[in-house]
PDB file of N, CA and C in Angstrom:
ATOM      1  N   UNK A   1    -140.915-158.762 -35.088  1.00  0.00           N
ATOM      2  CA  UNK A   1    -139.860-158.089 -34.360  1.00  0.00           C
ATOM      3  C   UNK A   1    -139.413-158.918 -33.165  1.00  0.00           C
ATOM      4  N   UNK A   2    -140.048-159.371 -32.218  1.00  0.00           N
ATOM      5  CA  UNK A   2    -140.050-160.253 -31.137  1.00  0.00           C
ATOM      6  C   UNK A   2    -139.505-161.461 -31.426  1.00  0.00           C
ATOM      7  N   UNK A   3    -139.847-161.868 -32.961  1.00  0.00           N
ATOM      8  CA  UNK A   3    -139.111-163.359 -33.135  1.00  0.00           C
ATOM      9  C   UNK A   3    -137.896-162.937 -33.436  1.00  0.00           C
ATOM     10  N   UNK A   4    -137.803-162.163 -34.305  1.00  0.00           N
ATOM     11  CA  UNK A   4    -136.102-161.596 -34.554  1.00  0.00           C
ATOM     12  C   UNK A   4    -135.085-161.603 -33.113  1.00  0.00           C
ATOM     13  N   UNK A   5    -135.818-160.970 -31.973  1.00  0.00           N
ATOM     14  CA  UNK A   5    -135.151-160.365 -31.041  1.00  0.00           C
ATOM     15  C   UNK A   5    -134.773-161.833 -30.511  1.00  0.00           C
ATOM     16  N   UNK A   6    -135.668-162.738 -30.438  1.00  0.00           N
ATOM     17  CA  UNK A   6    -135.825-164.555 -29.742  1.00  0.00           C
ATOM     18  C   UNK A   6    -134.208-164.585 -30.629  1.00  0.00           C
ATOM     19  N   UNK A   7    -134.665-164.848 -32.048  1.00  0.00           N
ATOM     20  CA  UNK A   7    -133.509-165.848 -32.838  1.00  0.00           C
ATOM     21  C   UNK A   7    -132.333-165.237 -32.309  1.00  0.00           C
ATOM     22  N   UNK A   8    -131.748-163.723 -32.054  1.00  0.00           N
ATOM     23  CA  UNK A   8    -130.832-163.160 -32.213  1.00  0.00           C
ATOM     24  C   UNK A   8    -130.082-163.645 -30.891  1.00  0.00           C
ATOM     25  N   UNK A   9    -131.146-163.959 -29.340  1.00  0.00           N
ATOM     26  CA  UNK A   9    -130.877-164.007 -27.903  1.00  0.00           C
ATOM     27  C   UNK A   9    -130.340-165.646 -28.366  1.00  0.00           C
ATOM     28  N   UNK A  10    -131.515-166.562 -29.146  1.00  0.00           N
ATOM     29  CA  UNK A  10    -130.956-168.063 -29.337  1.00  0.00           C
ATOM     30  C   UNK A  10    -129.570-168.518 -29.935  1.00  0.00           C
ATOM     31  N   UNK A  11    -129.564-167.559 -30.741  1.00  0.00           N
ATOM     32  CA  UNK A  11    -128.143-167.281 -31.606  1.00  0.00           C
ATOM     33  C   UNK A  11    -126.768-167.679 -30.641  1.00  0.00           C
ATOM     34  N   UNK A  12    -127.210-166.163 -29.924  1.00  0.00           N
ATOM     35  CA  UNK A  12    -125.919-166.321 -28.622  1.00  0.00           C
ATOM     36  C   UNK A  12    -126.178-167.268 -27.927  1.00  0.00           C
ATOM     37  N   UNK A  13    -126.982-167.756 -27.248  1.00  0.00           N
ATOM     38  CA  UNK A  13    -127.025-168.419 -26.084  1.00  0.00           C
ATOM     39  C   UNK A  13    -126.202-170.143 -26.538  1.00  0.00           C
ATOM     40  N   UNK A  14    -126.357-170.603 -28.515  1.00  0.00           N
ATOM     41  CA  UNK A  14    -126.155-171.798 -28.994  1.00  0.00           C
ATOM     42  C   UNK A  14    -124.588-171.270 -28.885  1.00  0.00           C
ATOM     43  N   UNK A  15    -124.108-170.343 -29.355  1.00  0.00           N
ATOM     44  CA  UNK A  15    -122.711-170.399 -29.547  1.00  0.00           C
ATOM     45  C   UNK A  15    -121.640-170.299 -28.396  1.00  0.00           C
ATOM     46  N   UNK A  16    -122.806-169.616 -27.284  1.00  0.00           N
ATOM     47  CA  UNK A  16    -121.963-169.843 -26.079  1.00  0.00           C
ATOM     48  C   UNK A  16    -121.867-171.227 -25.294  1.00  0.00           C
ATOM     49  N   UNK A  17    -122.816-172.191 -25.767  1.00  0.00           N
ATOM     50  CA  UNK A  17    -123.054-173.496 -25.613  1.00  0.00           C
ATOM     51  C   UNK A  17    -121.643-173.949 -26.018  1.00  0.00           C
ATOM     52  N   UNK A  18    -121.600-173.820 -27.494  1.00  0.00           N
ATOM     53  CA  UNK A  18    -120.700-174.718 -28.465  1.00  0.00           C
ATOM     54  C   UNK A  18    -119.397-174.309 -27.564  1.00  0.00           C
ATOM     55  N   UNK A  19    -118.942-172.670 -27.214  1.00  0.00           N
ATOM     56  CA  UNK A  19    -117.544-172.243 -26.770  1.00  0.00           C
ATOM     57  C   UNK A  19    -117.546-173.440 -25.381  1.00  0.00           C
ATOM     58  N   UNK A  20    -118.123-173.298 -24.537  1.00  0.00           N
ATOM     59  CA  UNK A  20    -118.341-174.265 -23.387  1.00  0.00           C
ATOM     60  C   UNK A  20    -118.506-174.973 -23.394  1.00  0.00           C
ATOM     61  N   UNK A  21    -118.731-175.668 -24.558  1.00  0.00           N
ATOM     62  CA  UNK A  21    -118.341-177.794 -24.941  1.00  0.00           C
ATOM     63  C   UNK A  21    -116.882-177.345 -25.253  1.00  0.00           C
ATOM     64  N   UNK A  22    -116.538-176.728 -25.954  1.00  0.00           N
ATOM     65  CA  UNK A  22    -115.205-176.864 -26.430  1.00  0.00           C
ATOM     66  C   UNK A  22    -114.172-177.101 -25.557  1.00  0.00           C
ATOM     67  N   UNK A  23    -114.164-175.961 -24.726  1.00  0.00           N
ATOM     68  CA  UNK A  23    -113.170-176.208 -23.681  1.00  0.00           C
ATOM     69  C   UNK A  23    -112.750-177.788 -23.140  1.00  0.00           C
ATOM     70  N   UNK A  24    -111.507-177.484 -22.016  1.00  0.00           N
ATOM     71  CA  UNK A  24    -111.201-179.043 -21.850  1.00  0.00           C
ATOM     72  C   UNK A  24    -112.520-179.496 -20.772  1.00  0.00           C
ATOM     73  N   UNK A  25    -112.412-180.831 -20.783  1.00  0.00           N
ATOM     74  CA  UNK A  25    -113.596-180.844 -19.883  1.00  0.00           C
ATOM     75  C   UNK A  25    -113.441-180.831 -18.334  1.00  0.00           C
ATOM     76  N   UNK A  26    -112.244-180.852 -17.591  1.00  0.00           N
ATOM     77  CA  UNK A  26    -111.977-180.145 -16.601  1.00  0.00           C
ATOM     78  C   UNK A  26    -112.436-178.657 -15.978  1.00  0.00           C
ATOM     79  N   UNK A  27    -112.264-177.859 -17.093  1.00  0.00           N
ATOM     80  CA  UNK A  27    -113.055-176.330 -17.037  1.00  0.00           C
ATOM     81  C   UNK A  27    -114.329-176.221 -17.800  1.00  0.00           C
ATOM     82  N   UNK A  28    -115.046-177.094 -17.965  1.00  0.00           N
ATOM     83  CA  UNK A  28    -116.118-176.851 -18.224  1.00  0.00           C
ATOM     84  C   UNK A  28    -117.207-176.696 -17.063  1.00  0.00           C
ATOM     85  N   UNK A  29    -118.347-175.864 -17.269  1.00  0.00           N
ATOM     86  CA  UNK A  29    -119.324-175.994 -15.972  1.00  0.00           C
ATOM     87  C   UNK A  29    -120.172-176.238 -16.542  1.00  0.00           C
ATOM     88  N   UNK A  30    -120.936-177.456 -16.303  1.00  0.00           N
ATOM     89  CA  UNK A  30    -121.749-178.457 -16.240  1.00  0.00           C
ATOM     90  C   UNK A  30    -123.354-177.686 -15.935  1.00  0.00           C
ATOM     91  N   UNK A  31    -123.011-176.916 -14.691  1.00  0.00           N
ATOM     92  CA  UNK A  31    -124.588-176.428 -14.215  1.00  0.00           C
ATOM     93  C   UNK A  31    -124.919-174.853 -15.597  1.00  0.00           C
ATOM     94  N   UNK A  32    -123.537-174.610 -16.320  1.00  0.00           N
ATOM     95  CA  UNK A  32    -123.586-173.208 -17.081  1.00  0.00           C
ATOM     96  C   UNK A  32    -123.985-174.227 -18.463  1.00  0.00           C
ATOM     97  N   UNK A  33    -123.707-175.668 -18.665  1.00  0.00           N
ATOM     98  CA  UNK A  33    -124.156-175.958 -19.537  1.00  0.00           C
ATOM     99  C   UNK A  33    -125.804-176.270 -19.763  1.00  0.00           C
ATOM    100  N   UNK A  34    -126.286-176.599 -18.725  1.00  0.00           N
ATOM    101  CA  UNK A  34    -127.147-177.210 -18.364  1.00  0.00           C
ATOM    102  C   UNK A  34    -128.271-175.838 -18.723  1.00  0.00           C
ATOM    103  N   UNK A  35    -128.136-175.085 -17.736  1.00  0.00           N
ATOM    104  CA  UNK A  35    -128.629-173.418 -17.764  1.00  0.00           C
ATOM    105  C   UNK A  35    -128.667-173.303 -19.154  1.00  0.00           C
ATOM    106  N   UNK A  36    -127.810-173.070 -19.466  1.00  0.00           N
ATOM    107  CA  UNK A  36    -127.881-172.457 -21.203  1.00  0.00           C
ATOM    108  C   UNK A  36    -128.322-173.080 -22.351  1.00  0.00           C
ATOM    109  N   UNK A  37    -128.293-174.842 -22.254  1.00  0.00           N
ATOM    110  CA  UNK A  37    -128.756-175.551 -22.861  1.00  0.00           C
ATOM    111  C   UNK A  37    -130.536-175.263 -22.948  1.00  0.00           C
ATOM    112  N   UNK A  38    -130.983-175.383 -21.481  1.00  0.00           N
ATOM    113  CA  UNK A  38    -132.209-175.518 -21.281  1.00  0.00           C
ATOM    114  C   UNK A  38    -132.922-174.083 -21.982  1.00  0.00           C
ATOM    115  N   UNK A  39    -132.299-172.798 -21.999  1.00  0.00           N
ATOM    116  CA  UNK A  39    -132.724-171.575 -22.353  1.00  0.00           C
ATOM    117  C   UNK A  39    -132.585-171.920 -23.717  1.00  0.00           C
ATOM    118  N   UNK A  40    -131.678-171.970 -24.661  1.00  0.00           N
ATOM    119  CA  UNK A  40    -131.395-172.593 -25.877  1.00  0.00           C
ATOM    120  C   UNK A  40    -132.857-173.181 -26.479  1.00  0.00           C
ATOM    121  N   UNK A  41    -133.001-174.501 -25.976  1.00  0.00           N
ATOM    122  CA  UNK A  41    -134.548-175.005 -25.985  1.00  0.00           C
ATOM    123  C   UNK A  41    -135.555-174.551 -26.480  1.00  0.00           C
ATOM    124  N   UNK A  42    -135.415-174.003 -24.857  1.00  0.00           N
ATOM    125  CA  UNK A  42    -137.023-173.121 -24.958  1.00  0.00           C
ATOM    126  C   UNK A  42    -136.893-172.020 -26.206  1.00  0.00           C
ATOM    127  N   UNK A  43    -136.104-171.057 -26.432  1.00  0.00           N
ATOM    128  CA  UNK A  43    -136.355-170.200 -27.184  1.00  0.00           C
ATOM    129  C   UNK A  43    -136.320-170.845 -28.440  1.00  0.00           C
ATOM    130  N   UNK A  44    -135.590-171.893 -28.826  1.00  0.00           N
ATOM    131  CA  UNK A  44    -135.631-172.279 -30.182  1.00  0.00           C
ATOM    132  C   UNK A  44    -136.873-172.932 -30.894  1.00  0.00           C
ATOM    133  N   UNK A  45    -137.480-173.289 -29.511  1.00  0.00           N
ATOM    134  CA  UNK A  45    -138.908-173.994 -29.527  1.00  0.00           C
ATOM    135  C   UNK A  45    -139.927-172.706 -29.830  1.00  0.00           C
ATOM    136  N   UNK A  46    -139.855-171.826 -29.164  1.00  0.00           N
ATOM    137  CA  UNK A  46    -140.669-170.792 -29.131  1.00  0.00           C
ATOM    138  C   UNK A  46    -140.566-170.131 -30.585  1.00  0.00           C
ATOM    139  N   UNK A  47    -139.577-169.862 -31.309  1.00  0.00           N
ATOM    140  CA  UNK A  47    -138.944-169.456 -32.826  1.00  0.00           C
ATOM    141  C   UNK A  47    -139.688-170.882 -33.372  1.00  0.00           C
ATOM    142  N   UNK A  48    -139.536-172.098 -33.647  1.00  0.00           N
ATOM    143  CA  UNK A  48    -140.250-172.739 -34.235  1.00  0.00           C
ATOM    144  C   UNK A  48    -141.987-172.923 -34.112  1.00  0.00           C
ATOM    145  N   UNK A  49    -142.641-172.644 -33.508  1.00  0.00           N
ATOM    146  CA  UNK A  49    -143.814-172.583 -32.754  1.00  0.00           C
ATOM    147  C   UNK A  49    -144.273-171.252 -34.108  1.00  0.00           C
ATOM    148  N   UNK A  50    -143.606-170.641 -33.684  1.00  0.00           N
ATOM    149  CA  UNK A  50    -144.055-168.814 -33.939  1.00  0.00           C
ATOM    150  C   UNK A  50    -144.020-168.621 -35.441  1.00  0.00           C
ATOM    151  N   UNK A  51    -142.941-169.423 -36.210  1.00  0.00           N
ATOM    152  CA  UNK A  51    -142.487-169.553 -37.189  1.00  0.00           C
ATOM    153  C   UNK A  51    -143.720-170.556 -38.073  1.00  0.00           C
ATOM    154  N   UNK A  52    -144.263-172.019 -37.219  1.00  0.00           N
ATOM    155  CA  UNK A  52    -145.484-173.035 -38.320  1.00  0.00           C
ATOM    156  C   UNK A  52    -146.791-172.043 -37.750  1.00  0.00           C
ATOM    157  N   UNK A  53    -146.732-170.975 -36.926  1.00  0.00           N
ATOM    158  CA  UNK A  53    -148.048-170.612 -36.958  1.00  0.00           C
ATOM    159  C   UNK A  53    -148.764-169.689 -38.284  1.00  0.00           C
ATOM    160  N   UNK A  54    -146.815-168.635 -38.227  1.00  0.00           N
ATOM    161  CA  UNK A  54    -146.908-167.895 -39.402  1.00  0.00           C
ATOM    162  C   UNK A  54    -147.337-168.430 -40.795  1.00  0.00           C
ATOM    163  N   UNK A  55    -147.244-169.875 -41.334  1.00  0.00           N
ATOM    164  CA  UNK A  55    -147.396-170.831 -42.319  1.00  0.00           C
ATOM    165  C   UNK A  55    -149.002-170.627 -42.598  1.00  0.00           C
ATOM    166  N   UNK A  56    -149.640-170.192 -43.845  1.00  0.00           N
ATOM    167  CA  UNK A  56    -150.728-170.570 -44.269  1.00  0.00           C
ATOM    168  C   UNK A  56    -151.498-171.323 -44.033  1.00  0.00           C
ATOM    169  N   UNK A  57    -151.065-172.609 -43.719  1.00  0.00           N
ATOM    170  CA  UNK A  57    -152.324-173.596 -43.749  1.00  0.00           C
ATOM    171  C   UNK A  57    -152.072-174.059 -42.594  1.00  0.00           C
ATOM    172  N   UNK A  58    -151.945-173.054 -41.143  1.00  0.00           N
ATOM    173  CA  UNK A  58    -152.180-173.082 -40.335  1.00  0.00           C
ATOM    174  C   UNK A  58    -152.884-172.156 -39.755  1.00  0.00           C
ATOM    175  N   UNK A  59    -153.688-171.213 -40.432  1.00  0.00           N
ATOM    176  CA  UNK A  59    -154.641-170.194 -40.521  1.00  0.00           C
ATOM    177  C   UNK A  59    -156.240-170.784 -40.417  1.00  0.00           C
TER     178      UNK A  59
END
């Protein structure tokens, strides 16, 4: 349930990434990329982590 809730928060946080590269790069914010990038990361790290533990022959 908890990883679901991770992927669903990582979900948004990548696509609000992608909308905020898109823009021109005049209106882009740099410190909102930075922020969101770094959260991005971590949770996607944390979903992969959670995900090879679930794996058998890591039991």
């Amino acid at each position: 349930m908890a990883v679901g809730l991770i992927g669903l928060a990582s979900l948004v946080i990548w696509i609000t990434v992608s909308r905020e590269l898109s823009k021109p790069s005049k209106k882009q914010s740099k410190q909102k990329i930075i922020t969101l990038m770094s959260a991005g990361s971590l949770s996607t790290l944390i979903i992969t982590v959670s995900l090879f533990r679930d794996l058998p022959f890591f039991r």
